[in-house]
Protein backbone atom coordinates (compact mmCIF):
# COMPACT_ATOMS: atom_id res chain seq x y z
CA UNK A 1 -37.70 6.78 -16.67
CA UNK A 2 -34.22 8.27 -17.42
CA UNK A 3 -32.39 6.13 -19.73
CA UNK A 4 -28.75 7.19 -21.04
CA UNK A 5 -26.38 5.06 -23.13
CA UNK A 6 -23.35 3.03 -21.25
CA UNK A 7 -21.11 1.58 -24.25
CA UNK A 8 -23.16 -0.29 -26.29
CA UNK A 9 -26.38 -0.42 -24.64
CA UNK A 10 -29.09 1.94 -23.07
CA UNK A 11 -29.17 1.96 -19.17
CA UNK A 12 -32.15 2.74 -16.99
CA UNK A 13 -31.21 4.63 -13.96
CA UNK A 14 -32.45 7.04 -11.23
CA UNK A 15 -30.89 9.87 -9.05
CA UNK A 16 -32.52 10.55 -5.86
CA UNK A 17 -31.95 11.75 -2.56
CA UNK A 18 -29.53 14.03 -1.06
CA UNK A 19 -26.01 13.35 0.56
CA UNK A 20 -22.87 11.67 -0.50
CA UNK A 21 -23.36 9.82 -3.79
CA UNK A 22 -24.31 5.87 -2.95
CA UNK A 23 -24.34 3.62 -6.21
CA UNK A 24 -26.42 0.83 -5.66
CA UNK A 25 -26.19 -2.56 -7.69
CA UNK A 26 -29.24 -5.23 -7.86
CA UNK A 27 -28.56 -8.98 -8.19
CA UNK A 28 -30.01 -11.62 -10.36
CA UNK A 29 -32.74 -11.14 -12.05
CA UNK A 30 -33.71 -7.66 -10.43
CA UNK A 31 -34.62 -4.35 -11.37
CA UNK A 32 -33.95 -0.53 -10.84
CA UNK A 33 -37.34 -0.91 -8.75
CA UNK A 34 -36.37 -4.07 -7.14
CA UNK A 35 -34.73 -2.90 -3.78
CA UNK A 36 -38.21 -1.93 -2.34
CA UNK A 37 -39.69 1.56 -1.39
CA UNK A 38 -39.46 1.46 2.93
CA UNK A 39 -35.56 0.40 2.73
CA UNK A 40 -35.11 3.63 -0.60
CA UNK A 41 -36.84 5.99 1.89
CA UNK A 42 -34.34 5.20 4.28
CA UNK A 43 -31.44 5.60 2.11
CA UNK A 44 -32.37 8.50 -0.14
CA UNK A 45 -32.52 10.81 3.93
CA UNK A 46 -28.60 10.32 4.00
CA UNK A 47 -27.44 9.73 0.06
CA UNK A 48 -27.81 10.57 -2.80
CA UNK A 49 -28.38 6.98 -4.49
CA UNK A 50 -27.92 6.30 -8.20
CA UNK A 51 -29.79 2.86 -8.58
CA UNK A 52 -30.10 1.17 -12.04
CA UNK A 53 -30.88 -1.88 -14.11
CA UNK A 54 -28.04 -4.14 -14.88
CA UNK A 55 -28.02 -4.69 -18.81
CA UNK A 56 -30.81 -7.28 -19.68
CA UNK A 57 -33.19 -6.21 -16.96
CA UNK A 58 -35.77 -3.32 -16.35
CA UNK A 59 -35.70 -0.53 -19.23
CA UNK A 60 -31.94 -1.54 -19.97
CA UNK A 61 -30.97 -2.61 -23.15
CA UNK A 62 -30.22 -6.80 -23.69
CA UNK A 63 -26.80 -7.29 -24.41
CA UNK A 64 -25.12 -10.27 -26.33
CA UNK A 65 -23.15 -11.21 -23.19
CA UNK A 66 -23.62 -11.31 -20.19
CA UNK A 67 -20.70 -11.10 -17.70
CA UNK A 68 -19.69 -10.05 -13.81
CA UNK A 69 -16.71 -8.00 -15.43
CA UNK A 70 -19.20 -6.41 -18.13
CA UNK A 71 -21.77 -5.58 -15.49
CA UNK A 72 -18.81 -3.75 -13.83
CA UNK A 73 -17.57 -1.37 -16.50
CA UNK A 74 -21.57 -1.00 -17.30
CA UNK A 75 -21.61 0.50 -13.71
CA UNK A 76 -18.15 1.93 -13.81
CA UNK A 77 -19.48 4.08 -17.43
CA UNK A 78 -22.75 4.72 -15.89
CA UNK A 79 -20.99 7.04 -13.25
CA UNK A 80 -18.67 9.02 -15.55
CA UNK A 81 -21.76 9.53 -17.58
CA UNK A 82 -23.31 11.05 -14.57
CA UNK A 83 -20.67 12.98 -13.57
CA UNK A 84 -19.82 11.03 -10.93
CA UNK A 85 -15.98 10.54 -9.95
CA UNK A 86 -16.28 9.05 -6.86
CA UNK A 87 -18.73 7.04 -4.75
CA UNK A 88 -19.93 4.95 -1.98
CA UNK A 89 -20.95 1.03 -3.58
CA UNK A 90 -23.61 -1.05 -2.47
CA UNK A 91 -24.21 -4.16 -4.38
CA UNK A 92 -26.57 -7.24 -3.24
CA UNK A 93 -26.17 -10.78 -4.31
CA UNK A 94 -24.88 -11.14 -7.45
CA UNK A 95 -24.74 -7.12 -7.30
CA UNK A 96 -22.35 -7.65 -4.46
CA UNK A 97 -19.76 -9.70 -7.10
CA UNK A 98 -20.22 -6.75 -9.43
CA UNK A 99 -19.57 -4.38 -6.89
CA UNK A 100 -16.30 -6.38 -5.89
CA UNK A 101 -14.78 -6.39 -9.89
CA UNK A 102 -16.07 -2.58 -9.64
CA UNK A 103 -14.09 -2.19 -6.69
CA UNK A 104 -10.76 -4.23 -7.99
CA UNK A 105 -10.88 -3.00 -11.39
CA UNK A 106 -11.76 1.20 -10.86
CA UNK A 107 -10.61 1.19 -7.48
CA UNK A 108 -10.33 5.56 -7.62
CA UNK A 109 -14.32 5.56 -8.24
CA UNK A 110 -14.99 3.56 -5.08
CA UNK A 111 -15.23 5.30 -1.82
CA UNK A 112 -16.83 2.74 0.41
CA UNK A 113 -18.01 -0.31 -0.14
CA UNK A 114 -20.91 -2.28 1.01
CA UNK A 115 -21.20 -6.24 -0.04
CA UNK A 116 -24.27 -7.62 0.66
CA UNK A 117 -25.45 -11.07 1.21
CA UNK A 118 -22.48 -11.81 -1.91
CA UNK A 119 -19.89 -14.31 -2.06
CA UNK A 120 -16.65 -14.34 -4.05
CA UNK A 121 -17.70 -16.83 -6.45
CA UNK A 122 -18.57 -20.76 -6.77
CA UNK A 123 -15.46 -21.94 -6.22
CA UNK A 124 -14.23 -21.03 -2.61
CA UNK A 125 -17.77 -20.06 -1.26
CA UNK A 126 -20.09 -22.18 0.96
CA UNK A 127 -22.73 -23.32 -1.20
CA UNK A 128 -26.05 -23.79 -1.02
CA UNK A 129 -27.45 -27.71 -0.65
CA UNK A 130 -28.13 -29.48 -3.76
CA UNK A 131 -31.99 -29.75 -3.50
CA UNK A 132 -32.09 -26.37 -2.99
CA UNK A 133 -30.34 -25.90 -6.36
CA UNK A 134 -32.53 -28.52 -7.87
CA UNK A 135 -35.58 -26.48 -6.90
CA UNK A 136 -34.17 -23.34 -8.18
CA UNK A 137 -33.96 -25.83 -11.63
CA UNK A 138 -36.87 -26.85 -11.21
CA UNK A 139 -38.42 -22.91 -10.83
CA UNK A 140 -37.33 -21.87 -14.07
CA UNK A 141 -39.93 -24.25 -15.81
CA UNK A 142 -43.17 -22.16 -14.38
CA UNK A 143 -45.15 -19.72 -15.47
CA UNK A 144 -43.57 -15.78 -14.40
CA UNK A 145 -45.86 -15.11 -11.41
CA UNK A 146 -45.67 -18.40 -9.87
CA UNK A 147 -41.63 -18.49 -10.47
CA UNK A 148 -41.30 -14.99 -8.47
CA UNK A 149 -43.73 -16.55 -5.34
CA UNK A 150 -41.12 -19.73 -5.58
CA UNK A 151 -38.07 -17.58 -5.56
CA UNK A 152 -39.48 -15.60 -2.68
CA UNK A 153 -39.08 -19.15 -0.49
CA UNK A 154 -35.77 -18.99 -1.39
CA UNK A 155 -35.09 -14.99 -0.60
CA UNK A 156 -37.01 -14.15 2.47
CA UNK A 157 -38.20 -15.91 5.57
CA UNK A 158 -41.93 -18.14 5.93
CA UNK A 159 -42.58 -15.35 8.57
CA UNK A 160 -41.99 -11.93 6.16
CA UNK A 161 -44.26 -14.21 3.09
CA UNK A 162 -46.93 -14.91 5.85
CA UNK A 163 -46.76 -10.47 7.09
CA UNK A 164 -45.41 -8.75 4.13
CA UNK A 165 -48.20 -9.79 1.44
CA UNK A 166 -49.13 -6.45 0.36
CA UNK A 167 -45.37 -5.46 -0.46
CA UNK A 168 -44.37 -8.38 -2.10
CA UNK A 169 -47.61 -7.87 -4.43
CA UNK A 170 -46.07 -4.80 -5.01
CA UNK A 171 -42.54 -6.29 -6.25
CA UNK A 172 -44.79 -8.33 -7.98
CA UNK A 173 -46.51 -6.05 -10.02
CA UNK A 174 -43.17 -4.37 -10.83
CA UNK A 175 -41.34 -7.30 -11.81
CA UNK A 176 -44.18 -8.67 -14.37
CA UNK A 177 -44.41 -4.71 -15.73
CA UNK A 178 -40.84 -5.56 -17.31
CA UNK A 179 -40.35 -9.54 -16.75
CA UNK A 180 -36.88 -10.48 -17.08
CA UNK A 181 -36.60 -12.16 -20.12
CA UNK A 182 -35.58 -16.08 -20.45
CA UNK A 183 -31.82 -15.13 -21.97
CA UNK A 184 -31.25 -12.94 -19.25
CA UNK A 185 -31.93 -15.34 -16.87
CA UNK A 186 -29.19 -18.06 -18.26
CA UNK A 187 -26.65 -15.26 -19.32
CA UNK A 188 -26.84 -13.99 -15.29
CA UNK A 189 -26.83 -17.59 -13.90
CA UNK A 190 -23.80 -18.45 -16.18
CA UNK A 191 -21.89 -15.33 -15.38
CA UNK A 192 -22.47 -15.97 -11.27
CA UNK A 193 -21.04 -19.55 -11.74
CA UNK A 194 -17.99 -17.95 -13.71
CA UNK A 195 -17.13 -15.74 -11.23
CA UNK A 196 -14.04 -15.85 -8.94
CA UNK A 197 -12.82 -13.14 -6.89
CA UNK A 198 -11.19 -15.13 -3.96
CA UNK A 199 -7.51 -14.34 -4.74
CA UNK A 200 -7.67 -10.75 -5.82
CA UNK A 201 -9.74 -9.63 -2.58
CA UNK A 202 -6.84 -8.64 -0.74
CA UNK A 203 -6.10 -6.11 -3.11
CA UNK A 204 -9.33 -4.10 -2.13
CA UNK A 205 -8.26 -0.96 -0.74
CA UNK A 206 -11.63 0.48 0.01
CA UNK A 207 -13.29 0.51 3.69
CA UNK A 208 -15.68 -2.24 3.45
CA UNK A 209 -18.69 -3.66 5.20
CA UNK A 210 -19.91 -6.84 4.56
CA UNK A 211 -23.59 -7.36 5.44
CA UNK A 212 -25.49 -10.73 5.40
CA UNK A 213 -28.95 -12.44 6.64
CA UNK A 214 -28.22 -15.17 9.34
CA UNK A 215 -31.03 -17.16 7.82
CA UNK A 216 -30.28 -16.39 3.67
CA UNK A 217 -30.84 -19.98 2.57
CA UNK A 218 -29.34 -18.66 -1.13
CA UNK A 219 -26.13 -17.55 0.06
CA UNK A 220 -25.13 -19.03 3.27
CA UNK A 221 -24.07 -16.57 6.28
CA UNK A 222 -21.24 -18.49 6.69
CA UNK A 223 -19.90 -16.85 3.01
CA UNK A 224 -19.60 -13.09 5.16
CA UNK A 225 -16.82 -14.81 7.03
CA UNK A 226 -15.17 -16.02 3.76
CA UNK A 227 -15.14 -12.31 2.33
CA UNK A 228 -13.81 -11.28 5.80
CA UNK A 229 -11.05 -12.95 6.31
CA UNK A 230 -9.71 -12.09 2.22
CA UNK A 231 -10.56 -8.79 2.57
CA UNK A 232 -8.35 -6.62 5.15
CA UNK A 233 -9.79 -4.61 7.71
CA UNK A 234 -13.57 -5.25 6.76
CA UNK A 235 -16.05 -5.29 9.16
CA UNK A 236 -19.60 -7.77 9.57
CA UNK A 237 -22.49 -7.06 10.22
CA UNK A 238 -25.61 -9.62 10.60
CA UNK A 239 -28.82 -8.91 10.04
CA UNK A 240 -30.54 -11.50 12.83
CA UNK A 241 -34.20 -13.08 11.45
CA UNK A 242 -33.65 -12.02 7.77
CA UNK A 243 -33.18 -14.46 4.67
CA UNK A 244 -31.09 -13.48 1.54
CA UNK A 245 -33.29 -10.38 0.90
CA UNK A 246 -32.51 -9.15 4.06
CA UNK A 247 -33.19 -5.08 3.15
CA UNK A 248 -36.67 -6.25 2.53
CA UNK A 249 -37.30 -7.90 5.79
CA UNK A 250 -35.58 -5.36 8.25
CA UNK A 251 -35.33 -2.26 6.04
CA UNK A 252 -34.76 0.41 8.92
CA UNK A 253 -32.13 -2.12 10.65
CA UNK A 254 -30.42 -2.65 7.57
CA UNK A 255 -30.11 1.12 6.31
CA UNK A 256 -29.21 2.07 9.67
CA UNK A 257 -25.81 -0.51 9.44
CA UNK A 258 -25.64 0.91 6.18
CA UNK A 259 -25.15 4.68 7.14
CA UNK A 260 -23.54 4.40 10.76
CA UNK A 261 -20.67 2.76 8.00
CA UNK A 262 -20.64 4.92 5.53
CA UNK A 263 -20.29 7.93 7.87
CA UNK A 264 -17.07 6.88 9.14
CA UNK A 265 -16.19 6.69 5.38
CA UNK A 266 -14.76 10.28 3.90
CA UNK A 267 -17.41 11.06 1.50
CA UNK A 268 -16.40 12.48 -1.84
CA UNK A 269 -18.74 15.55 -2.61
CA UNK A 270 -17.93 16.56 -5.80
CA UNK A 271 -19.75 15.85 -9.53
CA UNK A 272 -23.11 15.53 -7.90
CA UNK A 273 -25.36 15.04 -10.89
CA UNK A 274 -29.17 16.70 -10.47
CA UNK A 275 -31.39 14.48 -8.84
CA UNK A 276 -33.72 12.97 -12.05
């Protein structure tokens, strides 16, 4: 896997595809290979997409600390390292928070911007109900493979667990080929609970969509309406019968939201690295 060094610490990342460049951020506890081959198939035909492992995960170095800002610049180096001036963002979950202090803080690298099934932080979001939270708690106690098959009744629907066996093996076999460790685990969780975006939003300049499962029971629907109304002129779009993991579930549906608002975004063409 390519690996190239962001600051302090190594990042794993991967160019593929052809088009406009479209960086694409993972959440907690995810991977590089997290997002899922049908929904990359769909979006390496009209990108070029740069995904990587956020520092801590995959074949990226740990880091010390552990912070939405940090996460940020790590993404913001990783494209001038590429060659990349300019680009489309999509960031999912607590990749969506990185992609909105990516967004406020290099606002010249971001073309469009895609924030999916994200919230601007703890503090002015709708939250999830406490025994879902105490659940989550209570997941962190058991072994790897049976914590991933509790987080997936958490991430995706009863119905895309009961049809979709053979592909979440496959996540499955890529998450426990480079586990997240314990510390990354804590330092993510504490940096999501830190985060606060709510009164800088309106500063975003960038078109943005916001996209969001009506049944994600991790980070309530009713938290695209929040981002809405802060951020000016963005538009919604709901993915009907997904959970939070909704580019899993409805991966054709979800990439074609994706690109019908992207092409109405002027896409910046220049500093395209060589597909690795």
């Amino acid at each position: 896997m390519p690996i190239t060094k962001v600051g302090e610490i190594n990042v794993e990342y991967y160019v593929e595809g052809n088009g406009p460049p479209l960086l694409m951020i993972m959440g907690f506890a995810g991977q590089a290979a997290s997002w899922g081959e049908p929904f990359l198939s769909e979006m390496r035909k009209r990108f070029t997409v740069i995904r990587f492992s956020n520092r801590g995960t995959g074949q990226s170095g740990a880091a010390a600390a552990i912070t939405v800002p940090l996460m940020a610049e790590d993404a913001a180096g990783l494209m001038r390292e590429l060659g990349i001036e300019k680009a489309h963002v999509f960031g999912i979950s607590m990749g969506g928070m990185i992609a909105q202090e990516l967004v406020l803080n290099h606002p010249a690298q971001v073309q469009g911007l895609v924030l999916g099934c994200t919230n601007c932080g703890p503090a002015h979001s709708v939250q999830v109900p406490a025994e879902l939270m105490s659940k989550f708690g209570a997941m962190m106690n058991l072994p790897v493979e049976e914590r991933i098959r509790q987080f997936w009744q958490m991430t995706v629907t009863t119905e895309f667990v009961e049809r979709a066996q053979e592909f979440l093996d496959g996540i499955m076999a890529m998450a426990l080929a480079t586990p997240t460790p314990w510390q990354t685990f804590g330092l993510q969780f504490a940096a999501i609970q830190a985060f606060d975006s709510y009164e800088r939003l309106p500063q975003v300049q960038a078109p943005t969509l916001i996209i969001h499962g009506n049944r994600d029971a991790l980070v309530p629907v009713e938290n695209a309406d929040v981002l809405q109304q802060r951020i000016g002129g963005a538009r919604v779009r709901i993915i009907e019968g997904a959970g939070h993991c909704f580019f899993w579930e409805k991966p054709e549906e979800s990439a074609q939201a994706i690109v019908e608002f992207l092409a109405q975004v002027p896409a910046y063409r220049t500093g395209r690295p060589a597909p690795a």
